[in-house]
C-alpha atoms as a PDB file:
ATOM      1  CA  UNK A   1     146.552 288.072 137.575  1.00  0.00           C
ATOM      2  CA  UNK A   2     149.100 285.726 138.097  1.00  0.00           C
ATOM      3  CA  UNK A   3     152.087 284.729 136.354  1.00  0.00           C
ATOM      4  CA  UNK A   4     154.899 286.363 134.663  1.00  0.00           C
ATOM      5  CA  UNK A   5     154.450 289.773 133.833  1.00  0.00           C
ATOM      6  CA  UNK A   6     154.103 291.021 129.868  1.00  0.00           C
ATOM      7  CA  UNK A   7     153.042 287.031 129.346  1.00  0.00           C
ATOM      8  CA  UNK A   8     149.505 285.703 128.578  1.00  0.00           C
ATOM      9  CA  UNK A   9     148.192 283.824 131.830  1.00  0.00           C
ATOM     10  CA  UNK A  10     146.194 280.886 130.846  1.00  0.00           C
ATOM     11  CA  UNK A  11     143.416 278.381 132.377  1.00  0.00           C
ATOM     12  CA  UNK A  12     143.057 274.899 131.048  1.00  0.00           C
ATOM     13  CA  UNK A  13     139.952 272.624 131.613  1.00  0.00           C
ATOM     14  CA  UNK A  14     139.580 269.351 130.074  1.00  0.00           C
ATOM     15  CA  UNK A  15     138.794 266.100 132.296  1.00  0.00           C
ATOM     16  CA  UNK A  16     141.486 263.963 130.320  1.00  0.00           C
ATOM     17  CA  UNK A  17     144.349 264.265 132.174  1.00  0.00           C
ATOM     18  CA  UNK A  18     146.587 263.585 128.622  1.00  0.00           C
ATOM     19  CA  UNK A  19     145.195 266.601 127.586  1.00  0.00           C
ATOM     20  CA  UNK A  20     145.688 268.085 130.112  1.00  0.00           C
ATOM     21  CA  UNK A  21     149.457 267.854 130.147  1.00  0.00           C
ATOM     22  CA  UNK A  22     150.026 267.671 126.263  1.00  0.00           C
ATOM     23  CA  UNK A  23     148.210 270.870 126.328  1.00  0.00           C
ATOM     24  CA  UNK A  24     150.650 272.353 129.637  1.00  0.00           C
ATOM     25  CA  UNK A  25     153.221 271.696 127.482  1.00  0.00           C
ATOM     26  CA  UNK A  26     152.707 272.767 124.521  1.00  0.00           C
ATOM     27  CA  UNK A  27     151.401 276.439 125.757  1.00  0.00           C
ATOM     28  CA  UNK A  28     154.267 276.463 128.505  1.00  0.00           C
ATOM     29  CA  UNK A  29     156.872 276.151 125.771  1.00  0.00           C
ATOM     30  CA  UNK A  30     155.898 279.394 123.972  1.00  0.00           C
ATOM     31  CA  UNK A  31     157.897 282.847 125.471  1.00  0.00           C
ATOM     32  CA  UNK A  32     154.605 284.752 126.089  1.00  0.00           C
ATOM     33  CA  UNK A  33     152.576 282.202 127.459  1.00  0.00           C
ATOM     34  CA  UNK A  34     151.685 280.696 131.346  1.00  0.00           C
ATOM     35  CA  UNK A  35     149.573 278.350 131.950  1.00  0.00           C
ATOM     36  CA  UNK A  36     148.301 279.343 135.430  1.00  0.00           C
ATOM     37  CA  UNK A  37     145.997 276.707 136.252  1.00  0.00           C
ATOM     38  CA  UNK A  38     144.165 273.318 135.253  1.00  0.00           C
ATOM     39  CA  UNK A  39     141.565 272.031 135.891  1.00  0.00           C
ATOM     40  CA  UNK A  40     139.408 268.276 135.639  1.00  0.00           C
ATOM     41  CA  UNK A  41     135.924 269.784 135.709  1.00  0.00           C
ATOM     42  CA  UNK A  42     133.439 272.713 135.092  1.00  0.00           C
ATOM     43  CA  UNK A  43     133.403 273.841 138.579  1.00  0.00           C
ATOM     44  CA  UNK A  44     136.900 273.398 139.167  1.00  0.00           C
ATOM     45  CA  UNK A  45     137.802 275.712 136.169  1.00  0.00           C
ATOM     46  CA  UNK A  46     135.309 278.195 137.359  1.00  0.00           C
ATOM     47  CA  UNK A  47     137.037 278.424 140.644  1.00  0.00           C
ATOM     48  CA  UNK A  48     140.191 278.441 139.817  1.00  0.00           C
ATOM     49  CA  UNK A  49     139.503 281.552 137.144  1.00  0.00           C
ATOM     50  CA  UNK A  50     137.985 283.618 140.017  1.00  0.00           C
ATOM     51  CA  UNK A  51     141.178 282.844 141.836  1.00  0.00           C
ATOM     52  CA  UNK A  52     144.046 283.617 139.289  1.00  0.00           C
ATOM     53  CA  UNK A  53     141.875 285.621 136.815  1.00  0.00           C
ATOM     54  CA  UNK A  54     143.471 284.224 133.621  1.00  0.00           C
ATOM     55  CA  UNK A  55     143.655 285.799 130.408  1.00  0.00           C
ATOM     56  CA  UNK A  56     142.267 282.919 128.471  1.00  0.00           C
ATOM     57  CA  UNK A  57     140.337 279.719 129.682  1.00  0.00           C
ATOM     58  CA  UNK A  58     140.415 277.119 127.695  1.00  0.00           C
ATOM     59  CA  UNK A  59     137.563 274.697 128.280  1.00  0.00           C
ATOM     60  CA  UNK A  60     136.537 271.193 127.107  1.00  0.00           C
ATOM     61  CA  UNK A  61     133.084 271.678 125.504  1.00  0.00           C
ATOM     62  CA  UNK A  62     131.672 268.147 126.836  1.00  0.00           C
ATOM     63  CA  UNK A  63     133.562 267.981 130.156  1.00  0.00           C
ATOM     64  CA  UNK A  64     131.740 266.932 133.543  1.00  0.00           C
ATOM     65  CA  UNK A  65     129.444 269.768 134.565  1.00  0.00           C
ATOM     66  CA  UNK A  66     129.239 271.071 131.443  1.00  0.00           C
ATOM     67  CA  UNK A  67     131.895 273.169 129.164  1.00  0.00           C
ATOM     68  CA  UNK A  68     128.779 275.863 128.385  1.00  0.00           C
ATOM     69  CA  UNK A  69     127.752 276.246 131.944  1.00  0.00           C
ATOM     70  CA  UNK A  70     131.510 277.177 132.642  1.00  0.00           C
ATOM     71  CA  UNK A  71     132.424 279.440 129.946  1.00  0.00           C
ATOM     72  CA  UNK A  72     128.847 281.284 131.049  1.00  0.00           C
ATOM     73  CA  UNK A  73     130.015 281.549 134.806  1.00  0.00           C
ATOM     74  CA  UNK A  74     134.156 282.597 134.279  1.00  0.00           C
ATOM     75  CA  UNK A  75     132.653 285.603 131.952  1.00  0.00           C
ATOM     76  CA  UNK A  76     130.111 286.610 134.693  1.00  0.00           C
ATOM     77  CA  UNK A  77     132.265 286.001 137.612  1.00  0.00           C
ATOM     78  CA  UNK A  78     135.636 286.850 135.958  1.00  0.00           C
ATOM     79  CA  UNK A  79     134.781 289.547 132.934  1.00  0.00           C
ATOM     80  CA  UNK A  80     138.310 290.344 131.946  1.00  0.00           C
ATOM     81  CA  UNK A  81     138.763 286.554 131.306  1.00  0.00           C
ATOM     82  CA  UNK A  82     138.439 285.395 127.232  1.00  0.00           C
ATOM     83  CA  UNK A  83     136.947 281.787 126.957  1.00  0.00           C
ATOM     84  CA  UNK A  84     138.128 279.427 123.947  1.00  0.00           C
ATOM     85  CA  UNK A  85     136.704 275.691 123.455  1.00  0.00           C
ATOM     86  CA  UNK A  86     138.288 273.111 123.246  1.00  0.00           C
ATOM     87  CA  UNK A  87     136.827 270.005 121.940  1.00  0.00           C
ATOM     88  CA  UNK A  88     136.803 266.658 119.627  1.00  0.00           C
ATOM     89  CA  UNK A  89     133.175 267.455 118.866  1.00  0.00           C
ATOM     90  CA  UNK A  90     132.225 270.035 115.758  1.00  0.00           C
ATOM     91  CA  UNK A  91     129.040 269.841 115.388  1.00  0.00           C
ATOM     92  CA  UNK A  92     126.938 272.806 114.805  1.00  0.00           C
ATOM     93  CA  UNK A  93     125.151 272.142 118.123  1.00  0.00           C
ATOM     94  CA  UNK A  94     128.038 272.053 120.576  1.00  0.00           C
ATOM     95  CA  UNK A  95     129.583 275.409 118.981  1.00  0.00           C
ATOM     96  CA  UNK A  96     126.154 277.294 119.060  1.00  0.00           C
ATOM     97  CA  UNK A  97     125.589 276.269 122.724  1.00  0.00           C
ATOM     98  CA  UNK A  98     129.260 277.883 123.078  1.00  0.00           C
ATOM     99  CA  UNK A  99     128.962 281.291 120.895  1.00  0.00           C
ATOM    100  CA  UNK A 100     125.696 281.456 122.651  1.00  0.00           C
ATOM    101  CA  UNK A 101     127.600 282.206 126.170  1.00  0.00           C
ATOM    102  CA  UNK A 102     130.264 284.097 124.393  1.00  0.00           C
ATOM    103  CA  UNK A 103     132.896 282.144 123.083  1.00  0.00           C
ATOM    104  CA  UNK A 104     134.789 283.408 120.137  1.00  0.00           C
ATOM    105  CA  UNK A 105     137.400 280.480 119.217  1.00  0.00           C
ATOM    106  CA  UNK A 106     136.024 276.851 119.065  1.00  0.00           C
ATOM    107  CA  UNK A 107     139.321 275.073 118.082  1.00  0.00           C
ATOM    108  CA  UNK A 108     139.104 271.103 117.640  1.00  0.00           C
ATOM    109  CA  UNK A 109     141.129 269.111 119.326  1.00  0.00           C
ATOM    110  CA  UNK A 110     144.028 267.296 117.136  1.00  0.00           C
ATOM    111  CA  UNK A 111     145.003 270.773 114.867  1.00  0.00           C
ATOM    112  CA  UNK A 112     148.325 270.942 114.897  1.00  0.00           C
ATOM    113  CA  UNK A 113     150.236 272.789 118.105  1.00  0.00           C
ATOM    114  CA  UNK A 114     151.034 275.968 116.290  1.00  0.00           C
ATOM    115  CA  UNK A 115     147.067 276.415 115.416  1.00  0.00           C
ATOM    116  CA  UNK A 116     146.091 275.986 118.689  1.00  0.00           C
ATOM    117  CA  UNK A 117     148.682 278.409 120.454  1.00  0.00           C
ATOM    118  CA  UNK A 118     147.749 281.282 117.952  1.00  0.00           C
ATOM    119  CA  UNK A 119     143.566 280.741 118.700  1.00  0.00           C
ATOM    120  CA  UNK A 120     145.288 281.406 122.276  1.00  0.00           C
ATOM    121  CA  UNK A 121     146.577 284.591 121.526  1.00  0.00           C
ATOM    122  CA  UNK A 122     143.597 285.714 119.222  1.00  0.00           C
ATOM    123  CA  UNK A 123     141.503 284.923 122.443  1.00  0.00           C
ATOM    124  CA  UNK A 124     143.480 287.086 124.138  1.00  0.00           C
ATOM    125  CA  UNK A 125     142.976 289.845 122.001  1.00  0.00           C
ATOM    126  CA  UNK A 126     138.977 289.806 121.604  1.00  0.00           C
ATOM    127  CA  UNK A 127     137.277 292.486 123.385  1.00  0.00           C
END
């Protein structure tokens, strides 16, 4: 894996760019935390976890190609990788279609910064 050693390497997916670097930041500004890699799109974020091998991916639920499909590929093709979603949408059908390919942490987008960074590290720490 990439990244600093003794710090949590971490994969972000979303196809909003904003996200995208609101969520950089905000994970780059905590001591045990890298972000090693973004990405716009499903098959982007799967490639780019085979490559670095991330800790955690965090992945838009409803981004192009499909936020399921990738979470379903990085834990077959990179196992020691944990998957959280990320998403605006809570509805029971977009978390089941996630727990159903083995994501543990569905966090919403808009919690505040401090939720978000620790569903990181409990991501990090599911087996």
């Amino acid at each position: 894996m990439s990244g600093t050693p003794g710090r949590l390497t971490v994969l972000i997916g979303d196809d909003q760019p904003l996200i995208r670097e609101a969520l950089s930041e905000v994970l780059a500004a905590e001591p045990d935390l890298d972000v090693v890699a973004v990405a716009a799109d499903a098959r982007e974020a799967v490639r780019l976890a085979v490559c670095h091998e991330p800790a955690v991916a965090i992945l838009d639920v409803r981004m192009p190609g499909g936020g399921a499909w990738a979470a379903g590929e990085i834990r077959r093709l990179s196992p020691a990788t944990r998957v959280m979603a990320f998403s605006a949408y809570g509805d029971s059908h977009s978390v089941d279609e996630m727990r159903r390919v083995g994501v543990r942490e569905y966090v919403l987008k808009g919690l505040p910064n401090s939720d978000i960074v620790a569903a990181v590290r409990r991501t990090a720490a599911t087996s």
